[in-house]
Protein backbone atom coordinates (compact mmCIF):
# COMPACT_ATOMS: atom_id res chain seq x y z
CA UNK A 1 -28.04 -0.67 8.76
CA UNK A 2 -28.85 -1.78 5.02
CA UNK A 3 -26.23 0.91 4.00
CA UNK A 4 -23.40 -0.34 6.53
CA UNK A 5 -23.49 -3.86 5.68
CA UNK A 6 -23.39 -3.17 1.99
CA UNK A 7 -20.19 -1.22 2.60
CA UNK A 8 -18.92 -4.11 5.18
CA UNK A 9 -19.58 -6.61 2.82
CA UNK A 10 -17.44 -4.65 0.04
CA UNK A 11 -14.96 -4.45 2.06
CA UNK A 12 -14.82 -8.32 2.97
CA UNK A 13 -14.94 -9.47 -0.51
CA UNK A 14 -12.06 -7.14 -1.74
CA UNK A 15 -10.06 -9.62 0.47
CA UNK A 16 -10.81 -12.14 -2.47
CA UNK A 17 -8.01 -9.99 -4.70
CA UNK A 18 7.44 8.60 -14.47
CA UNK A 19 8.95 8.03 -17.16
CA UNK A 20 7.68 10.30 -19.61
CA UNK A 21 8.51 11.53 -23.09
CA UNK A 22 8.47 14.52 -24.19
CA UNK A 23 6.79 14.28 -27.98
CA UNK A 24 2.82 13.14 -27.74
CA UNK A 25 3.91 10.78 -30.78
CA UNK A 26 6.64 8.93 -28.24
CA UNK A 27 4.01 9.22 -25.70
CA UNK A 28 0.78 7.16 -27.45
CA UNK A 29 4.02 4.85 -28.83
CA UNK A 30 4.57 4.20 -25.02
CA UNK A 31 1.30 3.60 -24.11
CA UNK A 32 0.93 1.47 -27.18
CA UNK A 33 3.24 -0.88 -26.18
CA UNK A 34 2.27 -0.80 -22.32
CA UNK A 35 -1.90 -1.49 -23.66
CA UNK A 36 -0.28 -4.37 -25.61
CA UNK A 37 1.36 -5.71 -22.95
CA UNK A 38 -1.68 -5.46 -20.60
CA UNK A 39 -4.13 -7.09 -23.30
CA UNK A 40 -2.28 -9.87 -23.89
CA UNK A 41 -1.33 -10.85 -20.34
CA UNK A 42 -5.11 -10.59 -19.19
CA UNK A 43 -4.84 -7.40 -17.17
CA UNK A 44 -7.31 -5.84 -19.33
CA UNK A 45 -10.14 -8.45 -18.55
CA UNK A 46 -9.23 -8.25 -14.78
CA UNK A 47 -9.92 -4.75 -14.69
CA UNK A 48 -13.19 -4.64 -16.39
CA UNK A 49 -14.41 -7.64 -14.21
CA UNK A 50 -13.09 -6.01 -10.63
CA UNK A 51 -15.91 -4.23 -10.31
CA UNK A 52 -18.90 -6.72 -11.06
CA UNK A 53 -16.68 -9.04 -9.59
CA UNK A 54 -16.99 -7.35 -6.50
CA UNK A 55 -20.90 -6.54 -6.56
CA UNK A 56 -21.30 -10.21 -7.05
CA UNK A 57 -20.34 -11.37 -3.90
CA UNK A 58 -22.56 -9.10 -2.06
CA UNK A 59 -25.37 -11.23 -0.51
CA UNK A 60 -28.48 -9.88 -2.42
CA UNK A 61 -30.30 -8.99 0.90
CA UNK A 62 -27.65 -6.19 1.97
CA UNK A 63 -29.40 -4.34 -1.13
CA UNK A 64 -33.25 -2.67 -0.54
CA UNK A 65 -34.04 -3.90 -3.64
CA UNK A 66 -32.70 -5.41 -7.19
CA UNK A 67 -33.22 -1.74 -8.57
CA UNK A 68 -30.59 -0.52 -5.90
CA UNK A 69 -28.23 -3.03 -6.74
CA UNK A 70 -28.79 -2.41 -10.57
CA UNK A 71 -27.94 1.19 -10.00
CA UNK A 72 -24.91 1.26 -8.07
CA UNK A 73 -23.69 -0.98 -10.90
CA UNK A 74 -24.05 1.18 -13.11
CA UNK A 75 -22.91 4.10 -11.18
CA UNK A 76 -19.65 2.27 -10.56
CA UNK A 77 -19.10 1.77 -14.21
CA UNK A 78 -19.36 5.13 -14.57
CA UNK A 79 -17.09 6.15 -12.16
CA UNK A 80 -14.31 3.51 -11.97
CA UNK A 81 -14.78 1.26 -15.18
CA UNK A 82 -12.41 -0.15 -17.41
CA UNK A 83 -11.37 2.59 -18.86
CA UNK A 84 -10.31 4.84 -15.96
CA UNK A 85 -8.80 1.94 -14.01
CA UNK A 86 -6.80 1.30 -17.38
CA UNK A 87 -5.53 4.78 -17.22
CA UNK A 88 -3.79 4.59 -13.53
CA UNK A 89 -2.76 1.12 -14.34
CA UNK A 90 -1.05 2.79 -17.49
CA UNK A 91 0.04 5.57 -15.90
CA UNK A 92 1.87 3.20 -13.04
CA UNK A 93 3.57 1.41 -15.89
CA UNK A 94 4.34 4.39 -17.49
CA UNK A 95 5.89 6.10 -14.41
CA UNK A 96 8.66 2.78 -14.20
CA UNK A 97 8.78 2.44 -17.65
CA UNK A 98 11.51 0.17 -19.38
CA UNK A 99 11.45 -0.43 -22.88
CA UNK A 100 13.58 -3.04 -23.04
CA UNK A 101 11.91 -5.15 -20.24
CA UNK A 102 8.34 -4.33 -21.69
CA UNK A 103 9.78 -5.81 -24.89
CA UNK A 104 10.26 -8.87 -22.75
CA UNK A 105 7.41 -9.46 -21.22
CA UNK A 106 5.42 -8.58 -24.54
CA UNK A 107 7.13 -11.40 -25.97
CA UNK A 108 6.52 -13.95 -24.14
CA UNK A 109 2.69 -13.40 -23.68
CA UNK A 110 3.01 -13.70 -27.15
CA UNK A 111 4.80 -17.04 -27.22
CA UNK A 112 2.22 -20.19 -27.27
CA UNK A 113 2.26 -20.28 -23.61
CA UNK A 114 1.75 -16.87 -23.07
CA UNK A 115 -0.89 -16.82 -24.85
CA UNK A 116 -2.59 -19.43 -22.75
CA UNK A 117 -1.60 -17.61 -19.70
CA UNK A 118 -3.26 -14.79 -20.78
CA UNK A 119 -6.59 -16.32 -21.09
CA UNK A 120 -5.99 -17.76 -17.82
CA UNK A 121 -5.32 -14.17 -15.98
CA UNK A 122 -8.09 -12.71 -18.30
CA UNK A 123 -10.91 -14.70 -16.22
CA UNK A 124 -8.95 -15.07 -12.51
CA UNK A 125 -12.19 -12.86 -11.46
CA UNK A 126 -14.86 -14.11 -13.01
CA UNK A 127 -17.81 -14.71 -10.56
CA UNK A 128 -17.91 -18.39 -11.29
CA UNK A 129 -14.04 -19.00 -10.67
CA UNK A 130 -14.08 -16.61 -7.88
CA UNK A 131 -16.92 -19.19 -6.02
CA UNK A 132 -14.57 -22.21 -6.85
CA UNK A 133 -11.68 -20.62 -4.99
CA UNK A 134 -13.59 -19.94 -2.22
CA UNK A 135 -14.78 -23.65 -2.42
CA UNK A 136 -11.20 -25.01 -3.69
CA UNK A 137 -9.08 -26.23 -0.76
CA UNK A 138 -9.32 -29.23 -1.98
CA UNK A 139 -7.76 -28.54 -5.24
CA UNK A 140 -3.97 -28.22 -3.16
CA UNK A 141 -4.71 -31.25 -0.59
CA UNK A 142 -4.14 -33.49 -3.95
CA UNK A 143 -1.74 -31.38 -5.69
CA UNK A 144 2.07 -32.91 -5.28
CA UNK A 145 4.52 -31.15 -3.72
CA UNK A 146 7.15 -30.28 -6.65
CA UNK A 147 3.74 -28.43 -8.20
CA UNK A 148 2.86 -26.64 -4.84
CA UNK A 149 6.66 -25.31 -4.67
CA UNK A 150 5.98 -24.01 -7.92
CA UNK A 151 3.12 -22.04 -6.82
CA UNK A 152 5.30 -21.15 -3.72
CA UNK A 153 8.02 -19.64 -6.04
CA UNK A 154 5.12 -17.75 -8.00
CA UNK A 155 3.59 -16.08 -4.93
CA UNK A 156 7.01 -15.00 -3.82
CA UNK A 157 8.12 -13.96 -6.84
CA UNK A 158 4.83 -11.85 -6.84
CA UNK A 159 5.27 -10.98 -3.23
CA UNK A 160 1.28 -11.48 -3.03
CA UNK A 161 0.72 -11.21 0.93
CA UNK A 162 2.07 -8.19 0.82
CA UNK A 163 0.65 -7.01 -2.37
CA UNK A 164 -2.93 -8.41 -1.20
CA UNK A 165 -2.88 -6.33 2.44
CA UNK A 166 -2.16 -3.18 0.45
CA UNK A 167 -5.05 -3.93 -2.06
CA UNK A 168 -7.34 -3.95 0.71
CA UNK A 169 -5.65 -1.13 2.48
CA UNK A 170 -6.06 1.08 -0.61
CA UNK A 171 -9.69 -0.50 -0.76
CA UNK A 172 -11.10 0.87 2.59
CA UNK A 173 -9.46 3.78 2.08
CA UNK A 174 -11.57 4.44 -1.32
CA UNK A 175 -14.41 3.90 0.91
CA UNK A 176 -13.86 5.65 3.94
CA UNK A 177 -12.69 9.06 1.40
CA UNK A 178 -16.05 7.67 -1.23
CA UNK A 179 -18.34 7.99 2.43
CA UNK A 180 -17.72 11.72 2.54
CA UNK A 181 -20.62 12.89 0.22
CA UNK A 182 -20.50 15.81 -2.05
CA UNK A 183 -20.37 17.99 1.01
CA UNK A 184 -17.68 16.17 2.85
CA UNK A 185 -19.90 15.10 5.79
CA UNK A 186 -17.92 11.98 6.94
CA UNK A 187 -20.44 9.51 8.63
CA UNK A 188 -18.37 8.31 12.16
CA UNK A 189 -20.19 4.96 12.28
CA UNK A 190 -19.45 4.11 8.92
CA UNK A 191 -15.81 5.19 8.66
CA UNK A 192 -15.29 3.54 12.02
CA UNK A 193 -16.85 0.43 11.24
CA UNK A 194 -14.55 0.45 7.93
CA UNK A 195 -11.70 0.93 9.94
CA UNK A 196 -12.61 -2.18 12.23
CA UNK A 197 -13.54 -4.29 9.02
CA UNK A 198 -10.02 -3.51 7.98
CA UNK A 199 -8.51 -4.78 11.16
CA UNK A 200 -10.38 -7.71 11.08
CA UNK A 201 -10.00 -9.14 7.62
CA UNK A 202 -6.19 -8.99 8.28
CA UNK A 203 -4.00 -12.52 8.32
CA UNK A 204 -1.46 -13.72 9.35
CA UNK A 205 1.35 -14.33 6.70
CA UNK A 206 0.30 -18.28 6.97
CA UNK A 207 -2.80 -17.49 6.39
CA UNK A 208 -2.22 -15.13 3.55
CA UNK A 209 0.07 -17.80 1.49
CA UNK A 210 -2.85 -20.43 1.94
CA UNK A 211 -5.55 -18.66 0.53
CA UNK A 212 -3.13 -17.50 -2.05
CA UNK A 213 -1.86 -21.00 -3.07
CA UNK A 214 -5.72 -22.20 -3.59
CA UNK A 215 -6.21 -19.24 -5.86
CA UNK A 216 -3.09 -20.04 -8.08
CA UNK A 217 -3.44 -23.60 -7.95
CA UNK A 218 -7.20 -23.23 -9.35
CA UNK A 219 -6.40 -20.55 -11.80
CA UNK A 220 -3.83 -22.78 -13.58
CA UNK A 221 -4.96 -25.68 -12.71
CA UNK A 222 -4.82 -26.50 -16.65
CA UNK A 223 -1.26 -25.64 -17.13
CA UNK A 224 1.00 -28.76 -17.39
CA UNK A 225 4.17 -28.76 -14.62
CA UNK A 226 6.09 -28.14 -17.49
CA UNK A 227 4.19 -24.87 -18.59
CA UNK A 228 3.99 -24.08 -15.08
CA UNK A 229 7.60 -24.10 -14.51
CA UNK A 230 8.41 -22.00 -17.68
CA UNK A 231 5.47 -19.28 -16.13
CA UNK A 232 7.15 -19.53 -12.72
CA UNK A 233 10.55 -18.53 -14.72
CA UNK A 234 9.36 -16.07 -16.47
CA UNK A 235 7.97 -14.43 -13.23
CA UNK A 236 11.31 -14.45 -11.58
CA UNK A 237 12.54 -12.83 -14.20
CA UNK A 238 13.79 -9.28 -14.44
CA UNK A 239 11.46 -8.35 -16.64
CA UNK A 240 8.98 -9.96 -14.60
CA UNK A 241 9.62 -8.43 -11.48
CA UNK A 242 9.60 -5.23 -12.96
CA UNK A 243 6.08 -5.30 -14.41
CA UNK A 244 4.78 -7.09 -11.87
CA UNK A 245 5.99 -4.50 -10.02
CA UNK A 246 4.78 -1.87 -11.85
CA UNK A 247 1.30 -3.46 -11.81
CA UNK A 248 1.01 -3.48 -7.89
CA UNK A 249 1.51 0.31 -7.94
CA UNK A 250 -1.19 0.45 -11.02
CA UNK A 251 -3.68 -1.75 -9.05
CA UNK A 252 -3.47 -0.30 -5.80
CA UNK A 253 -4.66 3.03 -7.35
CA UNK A 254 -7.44 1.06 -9.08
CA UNK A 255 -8.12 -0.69 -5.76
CA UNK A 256 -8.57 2.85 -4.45
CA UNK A 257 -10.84 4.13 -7.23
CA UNK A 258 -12.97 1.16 -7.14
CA UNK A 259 -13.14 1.51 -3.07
CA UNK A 260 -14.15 5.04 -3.41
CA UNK A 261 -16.87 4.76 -6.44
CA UNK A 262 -18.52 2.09 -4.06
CA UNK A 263 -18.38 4.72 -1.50
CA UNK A 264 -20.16 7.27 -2.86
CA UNK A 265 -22.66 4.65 -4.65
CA UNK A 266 -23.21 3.52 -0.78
CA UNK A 267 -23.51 7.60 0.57
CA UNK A 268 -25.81 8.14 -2.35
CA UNK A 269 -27.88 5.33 -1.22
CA UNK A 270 -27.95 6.42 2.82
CA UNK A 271 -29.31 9.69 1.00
CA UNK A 272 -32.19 8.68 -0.20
């Protein structure tokens, strides 16, 4: 029971959120430019929060004990930390890659309001902002309506509904494929109950955009309408579209990762 609603709960709060050369030198050149890019737009920070992120909003009784929770930390750092989700996110970047786009968005995460924006996306899953999302509807029932259509354009330009429903569908299946155990022994309960959780945490596309506008409108909430419009722009750009692009095909693999690490951390734990 302990072991299930650990997993459940996992799965819940993951709701919340090639081209290559052929020289090695044009190769680390490549994914020079593509870390550069992901530093300085925040992607970086994202990825070495996901996973804390996501331990943190499991209720501390769906652990046996602090030491239980302490090691399935660990074990997921191991197993899906920065630095391996930074490789598939790479590698997805990679795969699409356009130099002249990159270029693009490069520069204008290094323009003065890139730079801000990068700081911004750096801590978008932090625990503490995180909680004030969940708490935040009231940050868009006093937000005007020329700023919400801003937000509107970002999340289309993003196409985040559909982005976040494949996050979480590449998130169960991490943990249904994580659930197998060394010895493949797949647990029905559990992989049916993941199944159902996946079902159930499903919204409709209204939904979807409202949750999606709080988020936005708290994580740059300190970004003037006038830096908010130039962000919007850039995100409709081409260059924006592609990496953006690129990034959804980057994350879902790290969305999958992190799902399975947790699933083995949570098989591991039904062991014992």
């Amino acid at each position: 029971m302990k072991s299930f609603k650990f997993v459940r709960f996992l799965a819940v709060c993951s709701c919340l959120w090639v081209v290559l050369h052929t020289t090695s030198s044009m190769c680390d050149q490549t994914d020079a430019l593509i870390d550069k890019a992901l530093n300085q737009s925040g992607l970086t920070g994202q990825l070495e929060l996901l996973g804390p992120a996501v331990l943190s909003a499991v209720p501390d009784d769906a652990f046996p004990d602090t030491k239980s929770k302490d090691e399935i930390g660990s074990f997921m750092k191991k197993a899906a930390g920065k630095d391996r989700l930074l490789a598939l996110v790479r590698e997805a970047v990679r795969e699409n890659f356009n130099h002249e786009m990159l270029e693009q968005v490069i520069s204008f995460y290094e323009s003065k309001l890139g730079r801000k924006v990068g700081r911004l996306q750096a801590h978008a899953l932090t625990p503490a902002l995180m909680k004030s999302v969940r708490e935040g509807r009231k940050n868009t029932a006093s937000m005007d309506e020329a700023r919400l259509n801003l937000l509107r354009r970002m999340i289309k330009a993003e196409r985040v509904t559909q982005y976040n429903e494949k996050l979480l569908q590449s998130f169960i299946k991490g943990l249904i494929d994580g659930s197998l155990g060394a010895q493949g022994n797949r647990d029905p309960a559990i992989q049916e109950g993941l199944e159902g959780i996946e079902k159930g945490t499903r919204l409709d596309e209204a939904r979807a955009e409202e949750i999606a506008l709080v988020a936005f409108a708290h994580a740059f909430r300190s970004l003037s309408d006038k830096e908010l419009e130039e962000l919007v722009a850039h995100k409709e750009s081409e260059a924006g579209l592609w990496f953006d692009s690129s990034l959804q095909t980057g994350f879902n693999r790290a969305s999958y990762e992190t799902g399975k690490a947790l699933g083995e951390a949570a098989y591991a734990s039904r062991r014992r």
